[in-house]
C-alpha atoms as a PDB file:
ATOM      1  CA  UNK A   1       0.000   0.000   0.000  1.00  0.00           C
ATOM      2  CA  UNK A   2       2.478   2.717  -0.942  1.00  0.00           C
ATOM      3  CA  UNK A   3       5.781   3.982  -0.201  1.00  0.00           C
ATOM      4  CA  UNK A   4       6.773   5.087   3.450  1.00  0.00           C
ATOM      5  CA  UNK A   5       7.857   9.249   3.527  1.00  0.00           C
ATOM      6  CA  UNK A   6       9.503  10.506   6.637  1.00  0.00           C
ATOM      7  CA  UNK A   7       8.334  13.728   8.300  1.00  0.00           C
ATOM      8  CA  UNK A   8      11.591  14.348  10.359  1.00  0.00           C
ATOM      9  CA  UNK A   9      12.733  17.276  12.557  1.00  0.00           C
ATOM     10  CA  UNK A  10      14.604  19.252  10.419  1.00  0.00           C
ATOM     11  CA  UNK A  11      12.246  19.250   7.535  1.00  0.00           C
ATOM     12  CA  UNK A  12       9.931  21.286  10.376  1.00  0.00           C
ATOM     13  CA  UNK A  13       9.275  25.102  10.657  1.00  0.00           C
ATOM     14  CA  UNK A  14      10.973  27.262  13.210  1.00  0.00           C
ATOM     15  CA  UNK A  15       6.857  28.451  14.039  1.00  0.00           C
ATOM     16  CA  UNK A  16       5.684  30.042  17.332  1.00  0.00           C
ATOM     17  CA  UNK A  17       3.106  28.630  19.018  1.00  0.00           C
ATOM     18  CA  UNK A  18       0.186  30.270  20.645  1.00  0.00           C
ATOM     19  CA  UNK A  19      -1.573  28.364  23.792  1.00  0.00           C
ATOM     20  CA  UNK A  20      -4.718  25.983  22.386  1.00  0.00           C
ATOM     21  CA  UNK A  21      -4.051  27.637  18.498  1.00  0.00           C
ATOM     22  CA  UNK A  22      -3.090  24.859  16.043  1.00  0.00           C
ATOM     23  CA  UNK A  23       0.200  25.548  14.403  1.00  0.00           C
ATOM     24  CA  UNK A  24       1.457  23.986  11.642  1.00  0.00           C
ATOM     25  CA  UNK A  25       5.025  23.039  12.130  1.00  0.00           C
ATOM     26  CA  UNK A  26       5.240  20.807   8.466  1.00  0.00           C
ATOM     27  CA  UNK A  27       3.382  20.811   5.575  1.00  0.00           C
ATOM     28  CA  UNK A  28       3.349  19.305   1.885  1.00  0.00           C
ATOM     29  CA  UNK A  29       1.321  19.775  -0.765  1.00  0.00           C
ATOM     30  CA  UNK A  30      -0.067  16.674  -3.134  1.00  0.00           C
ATOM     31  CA  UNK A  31       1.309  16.688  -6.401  1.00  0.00           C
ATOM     32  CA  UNK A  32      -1.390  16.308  -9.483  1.00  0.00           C
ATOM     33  CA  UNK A  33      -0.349  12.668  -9.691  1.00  0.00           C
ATOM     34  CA  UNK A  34      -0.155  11.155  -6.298  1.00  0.00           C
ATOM     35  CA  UNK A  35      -2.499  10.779  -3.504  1.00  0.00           C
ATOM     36  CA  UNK A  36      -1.307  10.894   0.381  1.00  0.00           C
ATOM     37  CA  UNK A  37      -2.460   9.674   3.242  1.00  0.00           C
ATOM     38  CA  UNK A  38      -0.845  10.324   7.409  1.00  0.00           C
ATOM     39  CA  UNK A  39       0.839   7.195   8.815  1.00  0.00           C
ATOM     40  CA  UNK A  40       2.219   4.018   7.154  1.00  0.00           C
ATOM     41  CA  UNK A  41       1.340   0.495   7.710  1.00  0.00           C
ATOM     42  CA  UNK A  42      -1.405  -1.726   9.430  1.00  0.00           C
ATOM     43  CA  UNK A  43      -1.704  -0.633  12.977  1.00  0.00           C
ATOM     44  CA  UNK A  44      -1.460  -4.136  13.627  1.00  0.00           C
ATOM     45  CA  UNK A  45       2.139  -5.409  15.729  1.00  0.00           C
ATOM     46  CA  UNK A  46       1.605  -8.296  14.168  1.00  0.00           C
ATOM     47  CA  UNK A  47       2.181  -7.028  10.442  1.00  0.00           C
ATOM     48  CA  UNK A  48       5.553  -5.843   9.200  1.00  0.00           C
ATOM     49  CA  UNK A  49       3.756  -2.910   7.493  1.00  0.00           C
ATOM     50  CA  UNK A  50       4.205  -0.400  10.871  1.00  0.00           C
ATOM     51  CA  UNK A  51       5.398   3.126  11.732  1.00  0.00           C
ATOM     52  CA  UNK A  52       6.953   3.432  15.221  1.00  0.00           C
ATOM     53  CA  UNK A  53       7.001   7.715  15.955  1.00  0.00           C
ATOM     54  CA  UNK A  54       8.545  10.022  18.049  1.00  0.00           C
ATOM     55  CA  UNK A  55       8.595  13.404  18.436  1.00  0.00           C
ATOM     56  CA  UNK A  56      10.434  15.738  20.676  1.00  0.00           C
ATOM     57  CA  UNK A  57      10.032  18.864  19.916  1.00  0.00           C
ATOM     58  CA  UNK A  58      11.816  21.609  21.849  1.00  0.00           C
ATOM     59  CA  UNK A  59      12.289  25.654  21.671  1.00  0.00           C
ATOM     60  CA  UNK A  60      14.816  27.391  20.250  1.00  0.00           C
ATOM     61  CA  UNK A  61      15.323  30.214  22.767  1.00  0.00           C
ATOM     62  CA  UNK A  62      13.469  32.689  20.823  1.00  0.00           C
ATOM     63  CA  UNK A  63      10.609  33.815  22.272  1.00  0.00           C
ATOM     64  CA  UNK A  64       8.946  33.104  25.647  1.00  0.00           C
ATOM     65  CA  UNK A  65      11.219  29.767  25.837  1.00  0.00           C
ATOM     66  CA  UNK A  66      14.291  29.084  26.809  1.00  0.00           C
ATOM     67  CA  UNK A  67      16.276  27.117  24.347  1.00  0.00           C
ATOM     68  CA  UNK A  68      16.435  23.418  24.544  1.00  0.00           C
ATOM     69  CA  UNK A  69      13.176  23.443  26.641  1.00  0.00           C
ATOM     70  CA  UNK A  70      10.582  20.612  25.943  1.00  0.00           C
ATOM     71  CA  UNK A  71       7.927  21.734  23.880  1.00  0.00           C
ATOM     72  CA  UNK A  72       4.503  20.544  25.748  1.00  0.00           C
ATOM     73  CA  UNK A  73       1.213  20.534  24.007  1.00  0.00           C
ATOM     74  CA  UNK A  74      -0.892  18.017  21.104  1.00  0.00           C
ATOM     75  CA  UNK A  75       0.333  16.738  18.139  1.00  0.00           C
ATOM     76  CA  UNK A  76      -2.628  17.007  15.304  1.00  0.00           C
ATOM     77  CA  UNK A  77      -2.005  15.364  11.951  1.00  0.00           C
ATOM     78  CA  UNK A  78      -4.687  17.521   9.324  1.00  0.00           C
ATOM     79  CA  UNK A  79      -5.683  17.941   5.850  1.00  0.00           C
ATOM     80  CA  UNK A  80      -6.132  21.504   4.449  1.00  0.00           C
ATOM     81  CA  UNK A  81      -7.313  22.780   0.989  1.00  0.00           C
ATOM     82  CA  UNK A  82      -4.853  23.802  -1.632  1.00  0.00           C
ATOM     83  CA  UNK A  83      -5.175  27.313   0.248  1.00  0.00           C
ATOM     84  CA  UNK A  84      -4.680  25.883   3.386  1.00  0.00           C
ATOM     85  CA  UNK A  85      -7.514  27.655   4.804  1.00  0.00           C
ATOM     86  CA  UNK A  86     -10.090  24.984   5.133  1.00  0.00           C
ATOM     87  CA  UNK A  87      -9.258  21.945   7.480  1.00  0.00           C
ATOM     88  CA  UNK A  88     -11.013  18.952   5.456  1.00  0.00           C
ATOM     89  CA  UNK A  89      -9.845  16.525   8.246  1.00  0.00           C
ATOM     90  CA  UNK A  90      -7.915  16.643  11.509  1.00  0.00           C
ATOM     91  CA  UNK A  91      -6.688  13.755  13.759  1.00  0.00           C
ATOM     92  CA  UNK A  92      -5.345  14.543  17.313  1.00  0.00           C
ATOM     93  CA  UNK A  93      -2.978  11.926  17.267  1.00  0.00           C
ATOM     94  CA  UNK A  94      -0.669  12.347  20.544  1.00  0.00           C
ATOM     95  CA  UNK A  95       0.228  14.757  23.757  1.00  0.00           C
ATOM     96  CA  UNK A  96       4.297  15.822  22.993  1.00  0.00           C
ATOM     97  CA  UNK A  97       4.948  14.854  26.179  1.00  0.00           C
ATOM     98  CA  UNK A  98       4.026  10.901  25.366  1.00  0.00           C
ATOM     99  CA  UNK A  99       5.735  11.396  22.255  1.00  0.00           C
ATOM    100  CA  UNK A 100       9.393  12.916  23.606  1.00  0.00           C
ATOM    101  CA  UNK A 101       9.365   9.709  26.217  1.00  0.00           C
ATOM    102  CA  UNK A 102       8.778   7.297  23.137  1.00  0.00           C
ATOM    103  CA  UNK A 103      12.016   8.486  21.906  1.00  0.00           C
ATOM    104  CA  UNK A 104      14.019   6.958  23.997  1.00  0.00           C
ATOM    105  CA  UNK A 105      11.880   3.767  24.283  1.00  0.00           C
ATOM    106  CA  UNK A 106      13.296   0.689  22.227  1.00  0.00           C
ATOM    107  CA  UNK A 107      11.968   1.279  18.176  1.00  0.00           C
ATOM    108  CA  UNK A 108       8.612  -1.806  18.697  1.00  0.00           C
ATOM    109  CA  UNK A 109       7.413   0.316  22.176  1.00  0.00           C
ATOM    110  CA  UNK A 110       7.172   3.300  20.543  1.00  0.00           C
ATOM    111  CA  UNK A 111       3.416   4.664  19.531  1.00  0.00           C
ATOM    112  CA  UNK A 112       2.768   3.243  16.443  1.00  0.00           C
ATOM    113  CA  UNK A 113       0.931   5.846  13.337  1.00  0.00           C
ATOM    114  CA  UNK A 114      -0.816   3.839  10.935  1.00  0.00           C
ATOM    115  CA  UNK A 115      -2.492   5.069   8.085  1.00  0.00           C
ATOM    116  CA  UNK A 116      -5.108   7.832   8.517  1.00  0.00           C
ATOM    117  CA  UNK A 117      -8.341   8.522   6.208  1.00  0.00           C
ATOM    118  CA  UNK A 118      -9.511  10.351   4.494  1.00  0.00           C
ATOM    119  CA  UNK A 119      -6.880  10.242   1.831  1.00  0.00           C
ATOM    120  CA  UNK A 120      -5.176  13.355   0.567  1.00  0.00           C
ATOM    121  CA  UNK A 121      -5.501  14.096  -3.641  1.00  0.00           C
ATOM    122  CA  UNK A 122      -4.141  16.766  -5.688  1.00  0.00           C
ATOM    123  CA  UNK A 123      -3.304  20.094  -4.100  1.00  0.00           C
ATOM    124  CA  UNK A 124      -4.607  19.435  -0.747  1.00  0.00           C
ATOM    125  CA  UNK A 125      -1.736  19.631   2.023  1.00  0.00           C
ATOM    126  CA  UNK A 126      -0.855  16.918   4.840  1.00  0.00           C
ATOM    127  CA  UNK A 127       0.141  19.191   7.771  1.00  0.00           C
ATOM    128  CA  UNK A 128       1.584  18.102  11.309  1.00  0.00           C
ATOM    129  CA  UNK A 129       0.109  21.174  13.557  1.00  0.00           C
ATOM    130  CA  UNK A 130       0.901  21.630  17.597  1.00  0.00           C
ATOM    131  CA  UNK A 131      -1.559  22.735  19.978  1.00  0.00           C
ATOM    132  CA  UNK A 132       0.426  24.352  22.784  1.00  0.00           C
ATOM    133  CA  UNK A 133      -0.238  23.892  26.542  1.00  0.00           C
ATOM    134  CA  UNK A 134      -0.007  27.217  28.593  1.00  0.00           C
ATOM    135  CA  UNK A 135       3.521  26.074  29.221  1.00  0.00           C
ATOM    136  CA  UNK A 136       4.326  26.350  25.829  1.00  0.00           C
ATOM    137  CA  UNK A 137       2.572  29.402  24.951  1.00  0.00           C
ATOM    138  CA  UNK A 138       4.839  32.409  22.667  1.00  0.00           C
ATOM    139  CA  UNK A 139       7.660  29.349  22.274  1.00  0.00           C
ATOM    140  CA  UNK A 140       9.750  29.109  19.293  1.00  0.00           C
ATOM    141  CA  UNK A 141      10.098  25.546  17.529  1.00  0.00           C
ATOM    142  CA  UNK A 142      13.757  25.003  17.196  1.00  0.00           C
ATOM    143  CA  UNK A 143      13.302  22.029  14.239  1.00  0.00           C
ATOM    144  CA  UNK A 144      17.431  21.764  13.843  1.00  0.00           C
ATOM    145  CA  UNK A 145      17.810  20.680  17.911  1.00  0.00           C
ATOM    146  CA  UNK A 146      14.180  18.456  17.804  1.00  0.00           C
ATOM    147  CA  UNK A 147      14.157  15.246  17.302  1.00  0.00           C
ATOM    148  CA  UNK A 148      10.742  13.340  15.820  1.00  0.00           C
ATOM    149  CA  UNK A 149      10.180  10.605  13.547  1.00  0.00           C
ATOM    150  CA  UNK A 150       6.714  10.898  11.765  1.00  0.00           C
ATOM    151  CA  UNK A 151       5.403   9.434   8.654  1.00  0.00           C
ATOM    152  CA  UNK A 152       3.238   9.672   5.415  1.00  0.00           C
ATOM    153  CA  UNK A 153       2.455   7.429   2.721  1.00  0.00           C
ATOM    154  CA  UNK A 154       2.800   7.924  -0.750  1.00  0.00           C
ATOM    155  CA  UNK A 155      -0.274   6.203  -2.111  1.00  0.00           C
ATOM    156  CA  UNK A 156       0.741   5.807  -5.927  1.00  0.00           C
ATOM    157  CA  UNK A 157       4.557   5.275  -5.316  1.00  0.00           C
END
């Protein structure tokens, strides 16, 4: 069922956050000739076809936060419009903080992030977005010093 795509770290945006606004930290559009979808793989542990994540996303110093601090809020996996105006579907898949432990958890512990629907088609955008706790509010993502591991299938690969 397609080809695995890695959303890592550095491919994120150094965004600001605002407390219980979704921000959208990555983003990439569909091209005419593919269709994407969040996640990779089954679900199942029992099926090779997985996606183990992690995601610890921290500030950069800019900001409210001091740099290297732990970023703590939701993780949201969306689909917007080829504006990106209009969310056409929205997942709240994981609190940060859950997701910075699994990092250091062995690969088969970590949360797994299998495929989402609806799909994604041409010119619609598959967006991770953070909703940040109070804590987290006016912070900075520093994507070069984060460290996540996220994933997206490439349908017609």
């Amino acid at each position: 069922m397609g080809t695995r795509r890695s959303i890592k770290s550095e491919q994120m945006e150094q965004a600001t956050l605002n407390e219980g606004n979704e921000v959208t930290v990555w983003s990439e559009q569909v091209p005419a000739d593919k269709v994407y979808a969040h996640g990779f793989g089954s679900g199942s542990r029992n099926n090779g076809r997985t996606a183990y994540v992690y995601a610890a996303l921290v500030a950069s110093g800019n900001g409210t936060g001091t740099d290297g601090d732990p970023i703590e809020g939701d993780l949201v996996l969306a689909i917007t419009d080829s504006e990106q105006r209009d969310v056409l579907a929205r997942y709240e898949f994981s609190d940060l903080e859950s997701l910075a432990d699994a990092e250091a958890d062995a690969r088969t512990d970590r949360p797994l992030e299998p495929v989402l629907e609806p799909l994604a088609s041409e010119d619609r955008h598959l967006e991770v977005r953070v909703i940040a706790d109070v804590a987290s509010d006016g912070v900075e993502v520093d994507p070069t010093d984060s460290s996540a591991r996220l994933y997206y299938t490439d349908i017609n690969a």
